[in-house]
C-alpha atoms as a PDB file:
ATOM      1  CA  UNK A   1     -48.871 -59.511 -59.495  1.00  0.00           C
ATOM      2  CA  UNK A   2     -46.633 -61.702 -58.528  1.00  0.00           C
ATOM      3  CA  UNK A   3     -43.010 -60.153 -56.516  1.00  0.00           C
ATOM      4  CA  UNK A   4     -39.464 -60.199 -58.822  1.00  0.00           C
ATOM      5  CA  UNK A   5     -36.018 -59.167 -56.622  1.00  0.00           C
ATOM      6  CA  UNK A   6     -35.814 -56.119 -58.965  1.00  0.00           C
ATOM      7  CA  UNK A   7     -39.108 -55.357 -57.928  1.00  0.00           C
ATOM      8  CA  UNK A   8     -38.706 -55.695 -54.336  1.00  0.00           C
ATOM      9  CA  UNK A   9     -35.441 -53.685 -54.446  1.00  0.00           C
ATOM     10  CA  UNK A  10     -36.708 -50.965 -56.807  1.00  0.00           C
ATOM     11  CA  UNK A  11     -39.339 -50.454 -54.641  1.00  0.00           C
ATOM     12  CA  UNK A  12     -37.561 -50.534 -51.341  1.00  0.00           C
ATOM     13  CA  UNK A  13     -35.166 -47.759 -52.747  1.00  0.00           C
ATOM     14  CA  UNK A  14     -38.400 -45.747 -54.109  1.00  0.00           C
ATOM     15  CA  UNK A  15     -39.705 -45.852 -50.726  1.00  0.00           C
ATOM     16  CA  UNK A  16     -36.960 -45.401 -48.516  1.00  0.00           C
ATOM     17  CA  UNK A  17     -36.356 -42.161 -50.342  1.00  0.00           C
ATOM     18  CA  UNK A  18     -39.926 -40.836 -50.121  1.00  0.00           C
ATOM     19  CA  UNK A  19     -41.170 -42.022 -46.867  1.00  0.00           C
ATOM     20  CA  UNK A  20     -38.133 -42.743 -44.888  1.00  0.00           C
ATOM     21  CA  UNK A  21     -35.898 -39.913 -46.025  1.00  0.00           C
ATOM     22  CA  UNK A  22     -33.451 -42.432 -47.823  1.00  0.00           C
ATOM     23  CA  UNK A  23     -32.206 -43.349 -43.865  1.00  0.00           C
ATOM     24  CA  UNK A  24     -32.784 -47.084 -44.102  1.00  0.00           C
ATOM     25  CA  UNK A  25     -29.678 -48.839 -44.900  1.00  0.00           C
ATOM     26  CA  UNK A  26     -29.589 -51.599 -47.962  1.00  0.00           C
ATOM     27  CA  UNK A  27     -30.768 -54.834 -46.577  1.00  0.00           C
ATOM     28  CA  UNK A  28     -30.683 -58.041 -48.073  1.00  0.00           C
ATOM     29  CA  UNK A  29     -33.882 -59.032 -50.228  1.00  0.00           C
ATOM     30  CA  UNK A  30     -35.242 -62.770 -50.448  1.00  0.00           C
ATOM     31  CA  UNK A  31     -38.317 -64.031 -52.285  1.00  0.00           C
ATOM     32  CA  UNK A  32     -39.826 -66.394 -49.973  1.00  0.00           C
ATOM     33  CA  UNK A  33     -42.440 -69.561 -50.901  1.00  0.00           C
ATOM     34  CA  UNK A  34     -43.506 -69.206 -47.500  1.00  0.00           C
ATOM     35  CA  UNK A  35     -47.743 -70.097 -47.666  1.00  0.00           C
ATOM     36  CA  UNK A  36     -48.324 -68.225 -44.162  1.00  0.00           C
ATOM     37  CA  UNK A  37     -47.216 -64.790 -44.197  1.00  0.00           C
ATOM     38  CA  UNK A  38     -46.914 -62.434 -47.524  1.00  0.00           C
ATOM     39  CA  UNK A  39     -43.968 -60.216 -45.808  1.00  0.00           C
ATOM     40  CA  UNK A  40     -41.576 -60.704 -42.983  1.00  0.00           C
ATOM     41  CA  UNK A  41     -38.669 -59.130 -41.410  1.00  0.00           C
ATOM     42  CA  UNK A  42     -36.065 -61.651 -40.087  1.00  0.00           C
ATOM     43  CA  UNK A  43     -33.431 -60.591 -38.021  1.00  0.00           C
ATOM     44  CA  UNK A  44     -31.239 -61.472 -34.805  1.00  0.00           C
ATOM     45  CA  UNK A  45     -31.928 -60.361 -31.340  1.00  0.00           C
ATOM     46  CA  UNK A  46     -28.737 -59.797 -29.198  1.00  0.00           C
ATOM     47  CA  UNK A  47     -29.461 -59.515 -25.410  1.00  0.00           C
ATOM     48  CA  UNK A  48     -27.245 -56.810 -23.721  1.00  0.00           C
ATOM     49  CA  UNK A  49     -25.897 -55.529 -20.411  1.00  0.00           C
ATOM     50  CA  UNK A  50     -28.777 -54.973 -18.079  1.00  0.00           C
ATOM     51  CA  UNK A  51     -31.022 -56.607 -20.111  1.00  0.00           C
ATOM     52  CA  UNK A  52     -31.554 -54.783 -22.741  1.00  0.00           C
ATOM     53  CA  UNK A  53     -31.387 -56.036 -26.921  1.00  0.00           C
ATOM     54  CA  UNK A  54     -29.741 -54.893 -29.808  1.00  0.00           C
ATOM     55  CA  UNK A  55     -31.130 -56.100 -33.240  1.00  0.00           C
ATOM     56  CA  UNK A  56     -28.987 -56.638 -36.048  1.00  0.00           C
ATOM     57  CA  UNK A  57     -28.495 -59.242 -39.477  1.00  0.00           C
ATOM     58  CA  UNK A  58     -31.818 -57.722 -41.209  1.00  0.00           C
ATOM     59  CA  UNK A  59     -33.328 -59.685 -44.060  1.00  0.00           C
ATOM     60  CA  UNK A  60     -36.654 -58.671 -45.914  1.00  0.00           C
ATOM     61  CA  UNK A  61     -38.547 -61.446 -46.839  1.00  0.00           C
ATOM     62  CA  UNK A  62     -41.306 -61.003 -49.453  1.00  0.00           C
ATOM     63  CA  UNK A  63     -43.247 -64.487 -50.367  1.00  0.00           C
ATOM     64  CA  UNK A  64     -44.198 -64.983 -54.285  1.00  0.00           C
ATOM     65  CA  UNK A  65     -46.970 -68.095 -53.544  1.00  0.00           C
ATOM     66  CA  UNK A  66     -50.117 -64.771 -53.702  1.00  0.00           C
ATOM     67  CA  UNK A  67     -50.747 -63.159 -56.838  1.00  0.00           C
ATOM     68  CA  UNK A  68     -51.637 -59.458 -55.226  1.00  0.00           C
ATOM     69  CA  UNK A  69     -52.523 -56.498 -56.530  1.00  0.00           C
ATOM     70  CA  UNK A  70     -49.911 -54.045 -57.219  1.00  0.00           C
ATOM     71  CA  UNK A  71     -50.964 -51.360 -54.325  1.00  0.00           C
ATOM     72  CA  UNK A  72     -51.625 -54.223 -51.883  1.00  0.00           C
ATOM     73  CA  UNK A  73     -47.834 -55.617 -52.385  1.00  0.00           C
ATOM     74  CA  UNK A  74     -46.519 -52.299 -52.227  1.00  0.00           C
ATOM     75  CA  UNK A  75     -48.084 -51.814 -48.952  1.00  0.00           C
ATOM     76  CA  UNK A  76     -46.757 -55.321 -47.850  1.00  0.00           C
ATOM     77  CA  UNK A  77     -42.953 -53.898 -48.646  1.00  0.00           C
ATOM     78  CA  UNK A  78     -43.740 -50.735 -46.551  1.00  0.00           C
ATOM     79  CA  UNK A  79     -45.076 -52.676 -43.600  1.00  0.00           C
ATOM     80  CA  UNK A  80     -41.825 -54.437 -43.256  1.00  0.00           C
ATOM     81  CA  UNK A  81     -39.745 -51.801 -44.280  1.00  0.00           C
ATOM     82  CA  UNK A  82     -41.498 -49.835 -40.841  1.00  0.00           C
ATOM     83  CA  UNK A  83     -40.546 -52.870 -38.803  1.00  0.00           C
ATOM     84  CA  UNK A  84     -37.126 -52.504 -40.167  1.00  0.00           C
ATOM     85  CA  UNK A  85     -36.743 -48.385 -39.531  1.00  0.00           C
ATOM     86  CA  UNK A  86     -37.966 -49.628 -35.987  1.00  0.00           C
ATOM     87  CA  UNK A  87     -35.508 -52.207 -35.193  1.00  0.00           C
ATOM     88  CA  UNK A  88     -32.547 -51.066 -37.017  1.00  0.00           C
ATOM     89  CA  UNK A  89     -32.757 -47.457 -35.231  1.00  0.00           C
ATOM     90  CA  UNK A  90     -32.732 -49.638 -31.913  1.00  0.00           C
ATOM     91  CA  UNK A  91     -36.599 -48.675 -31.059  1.00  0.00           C
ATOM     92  CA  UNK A  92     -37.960 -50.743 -28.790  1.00  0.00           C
ATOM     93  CA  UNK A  93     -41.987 -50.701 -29.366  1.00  0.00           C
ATOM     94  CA  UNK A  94     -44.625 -51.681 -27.022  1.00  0.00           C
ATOM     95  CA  UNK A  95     -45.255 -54.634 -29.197  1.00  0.00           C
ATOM     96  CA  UNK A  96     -44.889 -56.140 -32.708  1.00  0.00           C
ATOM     97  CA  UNK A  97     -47.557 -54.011 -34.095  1.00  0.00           C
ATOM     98  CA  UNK A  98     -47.190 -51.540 -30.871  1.00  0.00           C
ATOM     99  CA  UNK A  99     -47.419 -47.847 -30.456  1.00  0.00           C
ATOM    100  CA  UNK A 100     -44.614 -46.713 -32.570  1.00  0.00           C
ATOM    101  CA  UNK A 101     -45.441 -49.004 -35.590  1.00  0.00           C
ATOM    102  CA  UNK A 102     -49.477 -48.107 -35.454  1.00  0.00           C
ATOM    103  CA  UNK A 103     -48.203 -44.388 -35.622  1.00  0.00           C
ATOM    104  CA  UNK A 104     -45.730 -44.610 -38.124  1.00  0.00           C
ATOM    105  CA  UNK A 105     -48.179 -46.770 -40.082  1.00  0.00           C
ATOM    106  CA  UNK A 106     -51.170 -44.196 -39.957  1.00  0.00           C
ATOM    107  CA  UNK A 107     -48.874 -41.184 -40.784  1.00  0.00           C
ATOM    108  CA  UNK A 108     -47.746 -42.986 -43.688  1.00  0.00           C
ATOM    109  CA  UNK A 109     -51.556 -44.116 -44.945  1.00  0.00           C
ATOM    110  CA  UNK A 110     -52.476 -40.194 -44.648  1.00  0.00           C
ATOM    111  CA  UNK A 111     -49.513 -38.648 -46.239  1.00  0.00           C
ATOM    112  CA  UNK A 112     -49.196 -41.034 -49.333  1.00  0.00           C
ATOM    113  CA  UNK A 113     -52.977 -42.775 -49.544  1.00  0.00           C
ATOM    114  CA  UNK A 114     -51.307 -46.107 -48.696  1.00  0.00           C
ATOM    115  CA  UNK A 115     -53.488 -49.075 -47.308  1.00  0.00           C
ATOM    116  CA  UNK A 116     -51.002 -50.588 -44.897  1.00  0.00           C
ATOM    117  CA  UNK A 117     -52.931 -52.780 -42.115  1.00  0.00           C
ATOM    118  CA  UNK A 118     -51.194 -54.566 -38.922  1.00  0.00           C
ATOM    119  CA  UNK A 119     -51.154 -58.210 -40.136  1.00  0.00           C
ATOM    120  CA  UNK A 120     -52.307 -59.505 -43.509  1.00  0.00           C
ATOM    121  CA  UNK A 121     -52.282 -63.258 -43.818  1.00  0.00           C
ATOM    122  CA  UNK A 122     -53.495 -65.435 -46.518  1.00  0.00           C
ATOM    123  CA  UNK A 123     -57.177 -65.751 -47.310  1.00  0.00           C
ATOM    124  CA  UNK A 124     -59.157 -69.059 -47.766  1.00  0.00           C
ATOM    125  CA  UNK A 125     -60.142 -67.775 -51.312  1.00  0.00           C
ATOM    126  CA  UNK A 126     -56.675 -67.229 -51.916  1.00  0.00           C
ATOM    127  CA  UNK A 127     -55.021 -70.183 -50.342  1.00  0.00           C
ATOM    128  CA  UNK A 128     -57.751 -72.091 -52.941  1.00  0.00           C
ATOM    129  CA  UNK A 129     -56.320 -70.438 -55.975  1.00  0.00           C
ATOM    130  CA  UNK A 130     -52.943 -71.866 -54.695  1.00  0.00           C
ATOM    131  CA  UNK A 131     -52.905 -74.636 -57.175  1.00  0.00           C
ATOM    132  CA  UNK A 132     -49.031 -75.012 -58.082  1.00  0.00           C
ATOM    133  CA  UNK A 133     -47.508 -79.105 -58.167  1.00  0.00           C
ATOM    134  CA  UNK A 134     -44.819 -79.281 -55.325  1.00  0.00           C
ATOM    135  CA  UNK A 135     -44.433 -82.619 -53.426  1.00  0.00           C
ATOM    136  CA  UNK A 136     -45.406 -82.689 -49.945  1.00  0.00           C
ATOM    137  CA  UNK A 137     -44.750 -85.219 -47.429  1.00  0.00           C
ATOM    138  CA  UNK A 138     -48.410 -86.080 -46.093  1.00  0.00           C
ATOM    139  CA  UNK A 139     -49.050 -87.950 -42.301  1.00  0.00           C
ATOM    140  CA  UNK A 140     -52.411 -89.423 -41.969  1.00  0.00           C
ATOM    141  CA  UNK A 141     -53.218 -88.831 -38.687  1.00  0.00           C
ATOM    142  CA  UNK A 142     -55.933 -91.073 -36.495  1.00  0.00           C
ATOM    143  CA  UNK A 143     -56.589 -89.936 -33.126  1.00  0.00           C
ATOM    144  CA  UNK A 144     -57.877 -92.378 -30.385  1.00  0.00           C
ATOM    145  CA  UNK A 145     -60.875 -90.521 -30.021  1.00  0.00           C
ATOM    146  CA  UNK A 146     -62.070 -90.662 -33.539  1.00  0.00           C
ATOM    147  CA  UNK A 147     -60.682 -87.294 -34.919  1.00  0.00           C
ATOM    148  CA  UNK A 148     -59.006 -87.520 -38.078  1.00  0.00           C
ATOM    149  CA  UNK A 149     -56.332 -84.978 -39.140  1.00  0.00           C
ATOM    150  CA  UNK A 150     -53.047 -84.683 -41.185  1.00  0.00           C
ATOM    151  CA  UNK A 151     -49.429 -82.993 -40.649  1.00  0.00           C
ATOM    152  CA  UNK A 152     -47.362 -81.689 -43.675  1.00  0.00           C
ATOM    153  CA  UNK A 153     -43.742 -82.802 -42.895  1.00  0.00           C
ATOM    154  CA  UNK A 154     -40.556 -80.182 -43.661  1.00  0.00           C
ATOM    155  CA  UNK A 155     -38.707 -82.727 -46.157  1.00  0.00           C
ATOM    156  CA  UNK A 156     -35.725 -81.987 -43.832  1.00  0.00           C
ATOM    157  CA  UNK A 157     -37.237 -83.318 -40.630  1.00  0.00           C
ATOM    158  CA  UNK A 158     -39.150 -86.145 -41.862  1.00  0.00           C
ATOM    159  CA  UNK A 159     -37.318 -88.546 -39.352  1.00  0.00           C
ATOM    160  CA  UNK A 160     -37.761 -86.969 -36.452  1.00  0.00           C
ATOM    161  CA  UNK A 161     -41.255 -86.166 -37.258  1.00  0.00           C
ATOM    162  CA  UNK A 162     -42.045 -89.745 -38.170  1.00  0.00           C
ATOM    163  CA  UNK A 163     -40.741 -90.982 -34.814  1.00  0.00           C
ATOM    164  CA  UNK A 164     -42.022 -88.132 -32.794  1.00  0.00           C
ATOM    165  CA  UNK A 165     -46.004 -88.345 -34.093  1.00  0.00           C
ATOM    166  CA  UNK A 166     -46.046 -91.779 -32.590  1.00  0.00           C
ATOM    167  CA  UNK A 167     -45.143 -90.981 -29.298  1.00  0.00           C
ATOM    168  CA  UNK A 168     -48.276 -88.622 -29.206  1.00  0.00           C
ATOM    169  CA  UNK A 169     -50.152 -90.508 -26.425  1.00  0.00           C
ATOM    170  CA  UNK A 170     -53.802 -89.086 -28.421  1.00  0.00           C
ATOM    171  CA  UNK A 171     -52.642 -90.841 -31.645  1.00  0.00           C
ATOM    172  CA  UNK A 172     -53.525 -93.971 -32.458  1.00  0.00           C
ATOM    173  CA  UNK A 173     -52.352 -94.591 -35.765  1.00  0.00           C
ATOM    174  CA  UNK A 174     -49.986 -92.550 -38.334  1.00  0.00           C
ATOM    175  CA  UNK A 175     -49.440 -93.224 -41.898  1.00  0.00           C
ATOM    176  CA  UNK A 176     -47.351 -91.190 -44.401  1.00  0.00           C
ATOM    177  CA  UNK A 177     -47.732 -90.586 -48.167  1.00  0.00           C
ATOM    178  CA  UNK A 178     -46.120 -88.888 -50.633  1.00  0.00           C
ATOM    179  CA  UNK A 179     -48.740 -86.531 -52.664  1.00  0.00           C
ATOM    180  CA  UNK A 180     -48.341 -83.748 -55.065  1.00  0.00           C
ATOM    181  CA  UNK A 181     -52.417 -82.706 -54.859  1.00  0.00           C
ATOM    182  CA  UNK A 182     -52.434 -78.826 -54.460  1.00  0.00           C
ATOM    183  CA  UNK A 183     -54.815 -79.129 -51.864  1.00  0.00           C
ATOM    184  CA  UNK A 184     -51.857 -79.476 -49.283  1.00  0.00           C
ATOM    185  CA  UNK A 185     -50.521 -76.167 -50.769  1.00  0.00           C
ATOM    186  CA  UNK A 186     -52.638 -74.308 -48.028  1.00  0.00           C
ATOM    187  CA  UNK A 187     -50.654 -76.070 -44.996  1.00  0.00           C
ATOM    188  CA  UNK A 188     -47.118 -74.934 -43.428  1.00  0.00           C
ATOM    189  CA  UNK A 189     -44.594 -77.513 -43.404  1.00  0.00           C
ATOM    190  CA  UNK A 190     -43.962 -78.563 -39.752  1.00  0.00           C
ATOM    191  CA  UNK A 191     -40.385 -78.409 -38.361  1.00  0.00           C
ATOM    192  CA  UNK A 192     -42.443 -79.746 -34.846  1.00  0.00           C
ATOM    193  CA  UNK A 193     -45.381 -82.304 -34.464  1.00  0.00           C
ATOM    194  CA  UNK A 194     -48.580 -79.608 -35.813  1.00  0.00           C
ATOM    195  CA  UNK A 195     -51.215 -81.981 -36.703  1.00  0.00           C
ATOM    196  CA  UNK A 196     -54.399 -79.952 -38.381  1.00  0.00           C
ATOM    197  CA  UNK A 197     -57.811 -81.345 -38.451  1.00  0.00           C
ATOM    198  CA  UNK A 198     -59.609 -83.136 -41.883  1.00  0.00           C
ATOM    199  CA  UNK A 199     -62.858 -84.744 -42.282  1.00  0.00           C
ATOM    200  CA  UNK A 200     -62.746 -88.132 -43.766  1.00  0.00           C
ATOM    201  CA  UNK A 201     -63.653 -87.143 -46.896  1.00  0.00           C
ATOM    202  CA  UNK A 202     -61.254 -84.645 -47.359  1.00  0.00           C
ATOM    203  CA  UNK A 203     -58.548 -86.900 -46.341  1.00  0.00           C
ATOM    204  CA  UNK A 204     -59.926 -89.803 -48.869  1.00  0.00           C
ATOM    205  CA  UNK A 205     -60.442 -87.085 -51.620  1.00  0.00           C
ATOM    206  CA  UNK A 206     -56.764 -85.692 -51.387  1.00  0.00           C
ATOM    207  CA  UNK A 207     -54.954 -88.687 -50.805  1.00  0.00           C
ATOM    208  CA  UNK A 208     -55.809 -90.581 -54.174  1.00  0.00           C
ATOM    209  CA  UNK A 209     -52.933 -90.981 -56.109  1.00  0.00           C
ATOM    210  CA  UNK A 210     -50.541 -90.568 -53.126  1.00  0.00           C
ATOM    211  CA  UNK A 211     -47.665 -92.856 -52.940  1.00  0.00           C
ATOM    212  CA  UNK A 212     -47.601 -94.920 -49.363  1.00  0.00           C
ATOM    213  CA  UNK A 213     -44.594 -94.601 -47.582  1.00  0.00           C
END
């Protein structure tokens, strides 16, 4: 299934009260179209006296580009919701998935059957079922020593990103293209210069019918 905000928030509320004795504030809830990560938490990190942080603005982020199965997006919620317990009861863990997470996650998988893992990112068989029409800003990419490979431009930083792939000293060549082909579903759209390798027949294949910059 895919995520709905009343979803989301149902479930957050549901949970809160039966695995995190209702203690977790109301955060804000955003459906995200983010390809490379199926939950996040965002938040800011404020750096106090004797260097020490204090983490505040929460947002839970849950992407709607994976159709999931009902369990496995319920254990996505959960997995950010312990991130947020964590960080909003100023916890500082040994890492992102440290030693309080990993203990709060397995106490939570053996009380209430749940399935949450550390990291779950998209598979290749799902990113293939990814077949929605969005436009993507597409940069052929040649490299001087024969590699071929392409970048997916943010449409906000197309400018920079135009100007700052040619001052890559390995490149010898870019081209751009404008190409709605859900093949380039699969790849993030770069803010920075994050070129990502393609055979030539790949690159042919996927770039008929684009529009040449």
């Amino acid at each position: 299934m895919l995520a709905t905000q009343e979803y989301v928030e149902r479930k957050f509320n549901e949970f809160n009260r039966l695995c995190f004795d209702g203690k977790l504030k109301p955060l804000p809830i955003r459906l995200s179209h983010a390809r490379t990560f199926l939950g996040q938490l965002s938040y800011k990190r404020t750096r106090k006296w004797l260097g020490s942080c204090q983490f505040t603005d929460f947002v839970l982020k849950i992407s709607v580009q994976t159709d999931l199965p009902e369990q496995e997006l319920e254990d996505t919620i959960l997995h950010e919701m312990i991130h947020y317990y964590i960080l909003s009861n100023q916890m500082h863990d040994t890492s992102a998935h440290g030693e309080i997470f990993t203990r709060m996650m397995n106490d939570l998988n053996r009380r209430y059957g749940r399935h949450i893992t550390v990291s779950r990112r998209r598979t290749a068989e799902e990113m293939e079922r990814d077949v929605r029409i969005r436009q993507h800003l597409v940069c052929e990419v040649r490299f001087k020593d024969g590699r071929t490979g392409i970048m997916i431009a943010a449409h906000t930083r197309l400018a920079q990103l135009w100007d700052a792939i040619k001052r890559v000293p390995e490149v010898s060549d870019s081209r751009w293209y404008v190409s709605t082909d859900p093949f380039f579903n699969r790849f993030p759209r770069a803010l920075t210069p994050k070129v990502y390798k393609i055979s030539e027949a790949d690159l042919e294949e996927h770039l008929k019918g684009a529009t040449r910059l």
